[in-house]
PDB file of N, CA and C in Angstrom:
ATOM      1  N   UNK A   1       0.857  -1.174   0.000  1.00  0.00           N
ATOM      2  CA  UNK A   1       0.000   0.000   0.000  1.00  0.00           C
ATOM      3  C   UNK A   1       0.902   1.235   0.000  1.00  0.00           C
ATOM      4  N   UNK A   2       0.378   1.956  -0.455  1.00  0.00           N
ATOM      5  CA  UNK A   2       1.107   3.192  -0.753  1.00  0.00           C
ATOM      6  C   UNK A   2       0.700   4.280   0.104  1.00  0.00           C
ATOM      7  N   UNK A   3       1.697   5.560   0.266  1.00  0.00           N
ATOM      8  CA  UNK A   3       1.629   6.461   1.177  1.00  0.00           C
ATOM      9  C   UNK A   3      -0.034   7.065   0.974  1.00  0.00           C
ATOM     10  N   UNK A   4      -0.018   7.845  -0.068  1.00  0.00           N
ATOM     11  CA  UNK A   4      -1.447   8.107  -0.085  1.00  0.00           C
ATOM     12  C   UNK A   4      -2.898   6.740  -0.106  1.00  0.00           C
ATOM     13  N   UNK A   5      -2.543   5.863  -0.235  1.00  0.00           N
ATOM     14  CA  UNK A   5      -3.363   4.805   0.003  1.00  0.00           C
ATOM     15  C   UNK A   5      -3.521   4.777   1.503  1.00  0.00           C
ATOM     16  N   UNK A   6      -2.613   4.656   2.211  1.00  0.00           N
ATOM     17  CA  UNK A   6      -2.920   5.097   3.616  1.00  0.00           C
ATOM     18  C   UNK A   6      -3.641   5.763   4.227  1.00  0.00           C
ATOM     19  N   UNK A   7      -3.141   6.635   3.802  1.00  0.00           N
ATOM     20  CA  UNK A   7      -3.845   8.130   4.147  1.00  0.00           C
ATOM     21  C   UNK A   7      -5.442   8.360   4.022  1.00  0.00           C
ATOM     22  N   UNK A   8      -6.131   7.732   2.474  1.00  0.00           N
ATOM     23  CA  UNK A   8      -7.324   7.312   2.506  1.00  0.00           C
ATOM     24  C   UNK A   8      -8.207   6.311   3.267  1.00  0.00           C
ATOM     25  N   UNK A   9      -7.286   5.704   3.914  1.00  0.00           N
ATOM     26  CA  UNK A   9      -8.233   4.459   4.836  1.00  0.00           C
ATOM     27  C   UNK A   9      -7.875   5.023   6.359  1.00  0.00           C
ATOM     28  N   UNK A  10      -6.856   5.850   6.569  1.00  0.00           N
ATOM     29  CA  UNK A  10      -7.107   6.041   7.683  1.00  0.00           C
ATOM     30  C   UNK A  10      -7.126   7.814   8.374  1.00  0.00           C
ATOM     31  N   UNK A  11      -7.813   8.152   9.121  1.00  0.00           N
ATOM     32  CA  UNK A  11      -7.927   9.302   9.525  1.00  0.00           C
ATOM     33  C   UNK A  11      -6.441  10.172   9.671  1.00  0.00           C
ATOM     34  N   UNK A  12      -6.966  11.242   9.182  1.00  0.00           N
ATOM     35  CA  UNK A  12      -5.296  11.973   9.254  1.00  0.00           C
ATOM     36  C   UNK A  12      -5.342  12.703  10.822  1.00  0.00           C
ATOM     37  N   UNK A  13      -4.039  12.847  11.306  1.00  0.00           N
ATOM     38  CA  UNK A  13      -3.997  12.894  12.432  1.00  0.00           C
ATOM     39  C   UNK A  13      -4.512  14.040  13.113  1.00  0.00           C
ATOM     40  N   UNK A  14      -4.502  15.173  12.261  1.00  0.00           N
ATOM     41  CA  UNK A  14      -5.322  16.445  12.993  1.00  0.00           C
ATOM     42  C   UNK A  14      -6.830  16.116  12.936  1.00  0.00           C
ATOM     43  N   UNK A  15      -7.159  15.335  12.108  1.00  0.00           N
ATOM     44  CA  UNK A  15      -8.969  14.661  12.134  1.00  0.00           C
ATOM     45  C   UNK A  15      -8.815  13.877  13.523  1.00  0.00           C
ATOM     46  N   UNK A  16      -7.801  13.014  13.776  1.00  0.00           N
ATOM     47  CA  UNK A  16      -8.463  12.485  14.461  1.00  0.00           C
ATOM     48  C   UNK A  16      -8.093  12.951  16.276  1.00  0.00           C
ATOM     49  N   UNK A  17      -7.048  14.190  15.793  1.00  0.00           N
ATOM     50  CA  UNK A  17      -7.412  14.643  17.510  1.00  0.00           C
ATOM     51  C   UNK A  17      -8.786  15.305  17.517  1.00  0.00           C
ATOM     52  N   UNK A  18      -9.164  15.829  16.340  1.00  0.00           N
ATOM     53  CA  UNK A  18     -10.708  17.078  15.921  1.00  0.00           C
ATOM     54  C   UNK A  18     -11.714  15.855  16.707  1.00  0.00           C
ATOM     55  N   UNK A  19     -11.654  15.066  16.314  1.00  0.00           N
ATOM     56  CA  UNK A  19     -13.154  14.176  16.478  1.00  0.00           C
ATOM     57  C   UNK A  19     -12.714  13.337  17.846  1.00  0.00           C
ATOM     58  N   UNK A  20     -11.554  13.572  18.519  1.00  0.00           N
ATOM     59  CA  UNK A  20     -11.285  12.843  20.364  1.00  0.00           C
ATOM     60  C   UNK A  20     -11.879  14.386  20.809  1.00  0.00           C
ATOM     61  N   UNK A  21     -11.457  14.896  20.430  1.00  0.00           N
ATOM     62  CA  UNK A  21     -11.582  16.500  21.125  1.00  0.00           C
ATOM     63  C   UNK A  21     -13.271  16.920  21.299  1.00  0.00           C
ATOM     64  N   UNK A  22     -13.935  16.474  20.020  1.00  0.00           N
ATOM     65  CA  UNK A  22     -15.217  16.686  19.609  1.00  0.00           C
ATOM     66  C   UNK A  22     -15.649  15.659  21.007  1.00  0.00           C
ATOM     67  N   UNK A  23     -15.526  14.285  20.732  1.00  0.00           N
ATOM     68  CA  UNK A  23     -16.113  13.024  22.049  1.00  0.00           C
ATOM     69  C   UNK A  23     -16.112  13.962  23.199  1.00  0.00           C
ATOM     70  N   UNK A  24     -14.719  14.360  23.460  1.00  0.00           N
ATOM     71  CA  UNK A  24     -14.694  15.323  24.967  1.00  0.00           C
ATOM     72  C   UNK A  24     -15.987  15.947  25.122  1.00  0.00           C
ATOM     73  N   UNK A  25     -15.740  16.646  24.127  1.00  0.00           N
ATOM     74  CA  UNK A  25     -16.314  18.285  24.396  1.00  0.00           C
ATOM     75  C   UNK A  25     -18.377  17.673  24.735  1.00  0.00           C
ATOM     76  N   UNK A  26     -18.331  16.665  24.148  1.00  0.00           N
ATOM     77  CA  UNK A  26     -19.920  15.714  23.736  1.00  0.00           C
ATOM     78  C   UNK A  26     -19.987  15.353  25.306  1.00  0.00           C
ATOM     79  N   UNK A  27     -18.955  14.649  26.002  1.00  0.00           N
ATOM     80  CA  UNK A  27     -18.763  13.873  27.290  1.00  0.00           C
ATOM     81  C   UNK A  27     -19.030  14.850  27.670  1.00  0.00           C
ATOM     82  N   UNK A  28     -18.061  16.017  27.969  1.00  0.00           N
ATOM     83  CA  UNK A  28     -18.239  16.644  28.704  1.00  0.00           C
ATOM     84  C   UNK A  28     -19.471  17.927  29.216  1.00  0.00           C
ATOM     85  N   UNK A  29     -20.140  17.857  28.206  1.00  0.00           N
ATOM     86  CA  UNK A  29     -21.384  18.724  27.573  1.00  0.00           C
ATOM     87  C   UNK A  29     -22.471  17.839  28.854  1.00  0.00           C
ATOM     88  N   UNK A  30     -22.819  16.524  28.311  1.00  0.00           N
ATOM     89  CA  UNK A  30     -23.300  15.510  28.809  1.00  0.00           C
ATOM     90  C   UNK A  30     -23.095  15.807  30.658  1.00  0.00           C
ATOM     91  N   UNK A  31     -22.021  15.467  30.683  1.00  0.00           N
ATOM     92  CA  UNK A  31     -21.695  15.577  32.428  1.00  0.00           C
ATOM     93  C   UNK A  31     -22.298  17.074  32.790  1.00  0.00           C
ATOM     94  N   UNK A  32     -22.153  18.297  32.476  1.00  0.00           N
ATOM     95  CA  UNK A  32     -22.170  19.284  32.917  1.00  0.00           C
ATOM     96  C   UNK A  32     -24.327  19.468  33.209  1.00  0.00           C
ATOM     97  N   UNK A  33     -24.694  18.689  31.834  1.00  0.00           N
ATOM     98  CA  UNK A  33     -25.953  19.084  32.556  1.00  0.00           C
ATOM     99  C   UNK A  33     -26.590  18.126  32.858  1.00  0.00           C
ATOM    100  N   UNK A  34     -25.850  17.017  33.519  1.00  0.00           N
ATOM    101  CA  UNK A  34     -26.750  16.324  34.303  1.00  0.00           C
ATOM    102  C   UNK A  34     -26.040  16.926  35.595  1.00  0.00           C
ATOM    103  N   UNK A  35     -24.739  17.627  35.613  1.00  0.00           N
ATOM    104  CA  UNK A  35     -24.586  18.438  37.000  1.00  0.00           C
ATOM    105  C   UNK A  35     -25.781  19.165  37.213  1.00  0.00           C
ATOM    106  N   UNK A  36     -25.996  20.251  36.167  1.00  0.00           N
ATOM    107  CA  UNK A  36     -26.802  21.359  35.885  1.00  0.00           C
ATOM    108  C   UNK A  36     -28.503  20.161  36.821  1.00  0.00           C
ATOM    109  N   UNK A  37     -28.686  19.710  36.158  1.00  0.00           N
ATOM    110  CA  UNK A  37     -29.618  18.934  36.594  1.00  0.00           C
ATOM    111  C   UNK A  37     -29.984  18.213  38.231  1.00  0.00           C
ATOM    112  N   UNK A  38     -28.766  18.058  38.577  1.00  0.00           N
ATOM    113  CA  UNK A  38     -28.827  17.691  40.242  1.00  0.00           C
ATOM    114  C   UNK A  38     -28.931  18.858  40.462  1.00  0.00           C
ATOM    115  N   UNK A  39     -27.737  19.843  40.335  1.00  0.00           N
ATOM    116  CA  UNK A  39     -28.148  21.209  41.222  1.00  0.00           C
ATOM    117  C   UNK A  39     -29.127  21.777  41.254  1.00  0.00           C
ATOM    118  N   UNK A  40     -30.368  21.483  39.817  1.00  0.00           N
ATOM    119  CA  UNK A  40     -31.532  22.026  40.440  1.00  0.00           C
ATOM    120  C   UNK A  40     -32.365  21.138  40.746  1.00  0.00           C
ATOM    121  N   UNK A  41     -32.280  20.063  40.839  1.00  0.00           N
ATOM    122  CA  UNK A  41     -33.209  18.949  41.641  1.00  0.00           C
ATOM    123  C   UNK A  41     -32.366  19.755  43.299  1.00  0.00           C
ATOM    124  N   UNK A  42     -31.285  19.868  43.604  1.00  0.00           N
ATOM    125  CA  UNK A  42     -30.938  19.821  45.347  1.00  0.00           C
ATOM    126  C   UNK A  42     -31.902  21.675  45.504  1.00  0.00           C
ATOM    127  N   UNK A  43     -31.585  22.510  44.651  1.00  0.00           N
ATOM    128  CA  UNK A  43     -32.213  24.038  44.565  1.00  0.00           C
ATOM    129  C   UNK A  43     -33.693  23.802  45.064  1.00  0.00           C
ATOM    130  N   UNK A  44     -34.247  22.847  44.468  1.00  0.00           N
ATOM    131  CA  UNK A  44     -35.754  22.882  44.689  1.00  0.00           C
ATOM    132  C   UNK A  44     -35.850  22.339  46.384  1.00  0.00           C
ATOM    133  N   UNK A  45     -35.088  21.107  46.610  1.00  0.00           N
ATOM    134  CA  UNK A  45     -35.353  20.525  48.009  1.00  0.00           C
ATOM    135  C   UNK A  45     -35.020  22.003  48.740  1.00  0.00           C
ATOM    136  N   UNK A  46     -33.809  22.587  48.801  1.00  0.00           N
ATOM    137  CA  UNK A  46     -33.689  23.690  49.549  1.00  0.00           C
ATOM    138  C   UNK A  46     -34.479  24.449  50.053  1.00  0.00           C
ATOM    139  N   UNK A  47     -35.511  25.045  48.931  1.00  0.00           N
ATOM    140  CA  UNK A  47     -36.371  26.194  48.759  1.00  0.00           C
ATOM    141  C   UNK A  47     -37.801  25.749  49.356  1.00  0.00           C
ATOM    142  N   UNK A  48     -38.027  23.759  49.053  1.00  0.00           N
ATOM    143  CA  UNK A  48     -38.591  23.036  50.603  1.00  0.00           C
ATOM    144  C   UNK A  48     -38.320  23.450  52.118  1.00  0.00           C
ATOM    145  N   UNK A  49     -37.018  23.166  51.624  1.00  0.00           N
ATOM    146  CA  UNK A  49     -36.844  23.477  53.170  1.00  0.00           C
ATOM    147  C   UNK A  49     -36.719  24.598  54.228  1.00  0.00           C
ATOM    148  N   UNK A  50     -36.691  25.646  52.900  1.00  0.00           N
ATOM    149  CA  UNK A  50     -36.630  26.890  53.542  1.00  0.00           C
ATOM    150  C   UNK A  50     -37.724  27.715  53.887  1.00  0.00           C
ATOM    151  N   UNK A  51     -38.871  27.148  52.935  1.00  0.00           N
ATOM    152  CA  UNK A  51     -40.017  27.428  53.068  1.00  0.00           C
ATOM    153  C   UNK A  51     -40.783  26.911  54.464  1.00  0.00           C
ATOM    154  N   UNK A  52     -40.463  25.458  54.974  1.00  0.00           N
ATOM    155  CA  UNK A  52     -40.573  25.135  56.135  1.00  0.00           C
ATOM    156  C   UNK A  52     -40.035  25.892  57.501  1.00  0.00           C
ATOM    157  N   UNK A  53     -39.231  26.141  56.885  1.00  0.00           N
ATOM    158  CA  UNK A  53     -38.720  26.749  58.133  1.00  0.00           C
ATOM    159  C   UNK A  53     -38.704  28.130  58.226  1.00  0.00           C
ATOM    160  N   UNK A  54     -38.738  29.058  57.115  1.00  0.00           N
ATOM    161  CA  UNK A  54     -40.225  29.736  57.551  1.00  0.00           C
ATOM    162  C   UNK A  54     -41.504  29.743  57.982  1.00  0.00           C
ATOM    163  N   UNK A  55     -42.357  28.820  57.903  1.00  0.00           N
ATOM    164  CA  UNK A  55     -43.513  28.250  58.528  1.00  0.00           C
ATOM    165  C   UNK A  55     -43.412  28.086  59.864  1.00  0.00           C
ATOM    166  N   UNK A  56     -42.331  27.394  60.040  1.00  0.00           N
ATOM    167  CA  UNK A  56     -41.981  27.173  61.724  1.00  0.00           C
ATOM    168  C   UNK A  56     -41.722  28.380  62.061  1.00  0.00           C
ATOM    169  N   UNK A  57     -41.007  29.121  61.904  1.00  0.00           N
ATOM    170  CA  UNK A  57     -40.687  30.770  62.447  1.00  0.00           C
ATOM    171  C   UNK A  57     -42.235  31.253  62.831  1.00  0.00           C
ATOM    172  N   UNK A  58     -42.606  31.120  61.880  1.00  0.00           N
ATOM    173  CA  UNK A  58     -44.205  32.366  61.650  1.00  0.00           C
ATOM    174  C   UNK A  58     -44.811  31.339  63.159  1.00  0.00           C
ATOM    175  N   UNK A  59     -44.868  30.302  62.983  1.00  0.00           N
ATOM    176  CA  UNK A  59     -45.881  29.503  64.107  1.00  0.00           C
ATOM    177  C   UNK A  59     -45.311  30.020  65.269  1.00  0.00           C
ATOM    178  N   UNK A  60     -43.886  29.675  65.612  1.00  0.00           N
ATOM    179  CA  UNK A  60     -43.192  30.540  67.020  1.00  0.00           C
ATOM    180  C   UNK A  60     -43.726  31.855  67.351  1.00  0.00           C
ATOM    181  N   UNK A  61     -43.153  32.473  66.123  1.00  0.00           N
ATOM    182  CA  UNK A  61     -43.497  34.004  66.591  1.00  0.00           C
ATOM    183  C   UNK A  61     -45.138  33.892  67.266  1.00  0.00           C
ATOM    184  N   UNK A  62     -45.953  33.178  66.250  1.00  0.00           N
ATOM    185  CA  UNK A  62     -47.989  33.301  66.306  1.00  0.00           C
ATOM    186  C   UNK A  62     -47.865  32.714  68.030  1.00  0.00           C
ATOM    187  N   UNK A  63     -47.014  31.684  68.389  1.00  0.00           N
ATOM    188  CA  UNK A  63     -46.999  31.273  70.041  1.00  0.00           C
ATOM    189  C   UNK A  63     -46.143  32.698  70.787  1.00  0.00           C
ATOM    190  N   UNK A  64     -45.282  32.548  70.389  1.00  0.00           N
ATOM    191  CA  UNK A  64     -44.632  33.697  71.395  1.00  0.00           C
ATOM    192  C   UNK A  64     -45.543  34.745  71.747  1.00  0.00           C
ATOM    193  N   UNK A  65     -46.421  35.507  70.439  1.00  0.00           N
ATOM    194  CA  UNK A  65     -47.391  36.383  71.059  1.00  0.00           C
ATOM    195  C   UNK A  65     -48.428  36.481  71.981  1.00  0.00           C
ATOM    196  N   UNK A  66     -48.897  35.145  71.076  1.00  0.00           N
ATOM    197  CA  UNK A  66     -49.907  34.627  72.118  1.00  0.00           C
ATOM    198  C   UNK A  66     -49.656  34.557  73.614  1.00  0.00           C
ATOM    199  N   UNK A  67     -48.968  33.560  73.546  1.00  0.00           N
ATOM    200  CA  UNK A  67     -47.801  33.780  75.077  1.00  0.00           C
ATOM    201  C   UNK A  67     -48.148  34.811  76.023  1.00  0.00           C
ATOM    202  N   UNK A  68     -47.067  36.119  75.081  1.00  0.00           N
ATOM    203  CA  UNK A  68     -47.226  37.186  75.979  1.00  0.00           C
ATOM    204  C   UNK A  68     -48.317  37.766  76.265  1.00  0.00           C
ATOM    205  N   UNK A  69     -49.686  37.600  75.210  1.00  0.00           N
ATOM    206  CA  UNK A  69     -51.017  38.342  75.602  1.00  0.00           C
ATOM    207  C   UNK A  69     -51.567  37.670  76.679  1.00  0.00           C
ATOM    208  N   UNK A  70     -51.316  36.513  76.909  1.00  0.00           N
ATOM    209  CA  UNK A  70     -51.781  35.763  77.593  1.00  0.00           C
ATOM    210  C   UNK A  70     -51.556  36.047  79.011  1.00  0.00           C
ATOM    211  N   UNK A  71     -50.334  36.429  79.318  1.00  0.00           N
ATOM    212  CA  UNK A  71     -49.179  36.620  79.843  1.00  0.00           C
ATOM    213  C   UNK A  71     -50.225  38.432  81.022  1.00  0.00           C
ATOM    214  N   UNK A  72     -50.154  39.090  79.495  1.00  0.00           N
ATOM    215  CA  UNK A  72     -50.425  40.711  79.827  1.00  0.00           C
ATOM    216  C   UNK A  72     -51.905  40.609  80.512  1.00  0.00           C
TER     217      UNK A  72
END
């Protein structure tokens, strides 16, 4: 086989860092938004939980007053 016969059956070498580089960039695309994706699945539990615990605040405070009228 000959030099350019080669060359036709097999990827030339700047192609084939282009298309490892391309896989990366695909992998890495991939990973980032299924990050993207947990962080807002954990964002939402948060905003659960923060919402709760505002609720609990408001109920304290609604006792604490009470409390003190009770109290006065």
């Amino acid at each position: 086989m000959t030099l350019p016969e080669q060359t036709q059956h097999h990827a030339h070498p700047t192609e084939l860092a282009r298309e490892m580089s391309t896989n990366t960039m695909i992998k890495t695309e991939q990973q980032l938004r299924e990050e993207i994706a947990a962080l807002k699945r954990e964002e939402e539990n948060l905003k659960k939980i923060d919402e709760e615990i505002k609720q609990n605040l408001e109920i304290v405070h609604e006792k604490r007053v009470a409390a003190e009228d009770h109290d006065a």
